[in-house]
Protein backbone atom coordinates (compact mmCIF):
# COMPACT_ATOMS: atom_id res chain seq x y z
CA UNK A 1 0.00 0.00 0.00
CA UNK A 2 2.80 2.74 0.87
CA UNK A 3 4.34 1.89 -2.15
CA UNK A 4 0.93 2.71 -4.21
CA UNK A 5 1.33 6.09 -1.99
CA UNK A 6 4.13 6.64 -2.85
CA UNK A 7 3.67 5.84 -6.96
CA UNK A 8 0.32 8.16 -6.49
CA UNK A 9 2.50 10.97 -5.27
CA UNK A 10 4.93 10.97 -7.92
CA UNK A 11 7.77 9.78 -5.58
CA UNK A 12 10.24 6.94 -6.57
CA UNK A 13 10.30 3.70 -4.53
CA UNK A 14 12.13 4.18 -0.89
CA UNK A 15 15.61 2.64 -1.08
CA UNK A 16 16.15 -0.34 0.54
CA UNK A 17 16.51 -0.31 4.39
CA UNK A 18 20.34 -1.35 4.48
CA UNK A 19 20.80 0.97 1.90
CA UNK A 20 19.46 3.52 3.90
CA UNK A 21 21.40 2.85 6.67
CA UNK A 22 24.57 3.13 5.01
CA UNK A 23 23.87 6.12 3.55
CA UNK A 24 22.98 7.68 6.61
CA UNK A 25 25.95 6.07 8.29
CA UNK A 26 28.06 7.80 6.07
CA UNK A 27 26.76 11.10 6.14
CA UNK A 28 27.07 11.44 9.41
CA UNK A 29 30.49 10.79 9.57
CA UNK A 30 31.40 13.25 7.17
CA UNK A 31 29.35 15.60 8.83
CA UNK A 32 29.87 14.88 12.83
CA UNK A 33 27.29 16.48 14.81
CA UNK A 34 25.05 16.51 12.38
CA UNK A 35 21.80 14.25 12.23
CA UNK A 36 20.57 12.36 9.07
CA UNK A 37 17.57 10.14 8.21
CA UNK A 38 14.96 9.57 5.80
CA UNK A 39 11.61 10.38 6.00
CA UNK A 40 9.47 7.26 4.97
CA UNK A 41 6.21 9.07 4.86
CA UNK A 42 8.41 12.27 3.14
CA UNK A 43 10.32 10.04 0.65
CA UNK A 44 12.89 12.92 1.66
CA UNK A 45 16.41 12.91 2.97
CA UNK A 46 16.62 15.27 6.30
CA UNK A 47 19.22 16.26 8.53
CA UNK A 48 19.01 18.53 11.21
CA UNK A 49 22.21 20.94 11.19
CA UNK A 50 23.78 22.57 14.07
CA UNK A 51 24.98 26.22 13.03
CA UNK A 52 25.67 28.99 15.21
CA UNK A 53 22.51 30.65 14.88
CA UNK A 54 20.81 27.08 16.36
CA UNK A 55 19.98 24.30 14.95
CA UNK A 56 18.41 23.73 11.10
CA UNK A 57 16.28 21.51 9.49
CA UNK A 58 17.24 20.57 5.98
CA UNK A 59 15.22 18.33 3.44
CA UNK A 60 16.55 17.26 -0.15
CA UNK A 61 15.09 14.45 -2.39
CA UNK A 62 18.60 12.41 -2.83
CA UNK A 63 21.67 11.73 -0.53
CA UNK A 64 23.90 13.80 -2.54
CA UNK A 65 21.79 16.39 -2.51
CA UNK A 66 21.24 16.57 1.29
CA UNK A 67 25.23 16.07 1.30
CA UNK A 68 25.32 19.51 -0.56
CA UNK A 69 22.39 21.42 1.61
CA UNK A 70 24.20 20.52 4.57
CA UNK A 71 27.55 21.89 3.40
CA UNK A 72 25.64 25.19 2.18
CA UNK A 73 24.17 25.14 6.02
CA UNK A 74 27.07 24.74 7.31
CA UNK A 75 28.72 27.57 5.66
CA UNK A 76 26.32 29.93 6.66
CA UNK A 77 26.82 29.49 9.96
């Protein structure tokens, strides 16, 4: 059924759990401090950024592209 959601929605099929978790795994170490996951009822990559202003919450459709809204996060402090 969440996959009919998901087809409904437009949205491409979630990747695999243990993909998931690797991909999340290594996000986080290139980023430490920050926090990554995906958002099964999203079908979005999050992360939730500490910056000196406080924290932010970032959302991006692929991996990569979270990987690149967290460094532009980053950099604005």
């Amino acid at each position: 059924m969440s996959s009919q959601r998901g087809a409904a929605a437009g949205r491409e099929e979630p990747p695999p759990a243990e993909l998931r978790a690797a991909l999340t795994r290594g996000l986080q170490e290139q980023f430490p401090g920050v926090r990554v996951w995906y958002g099964d009822a999203t079908g979005s990559w999050w992360a939730l950024v500490p910056t000196v202003a406080g924290p932010r919450l970032v959302e991006a459709p692929t991996p990569q592209q979270l990987r690149d809204v967290i460094m532009s996060a980053r950099s604005r402090g």
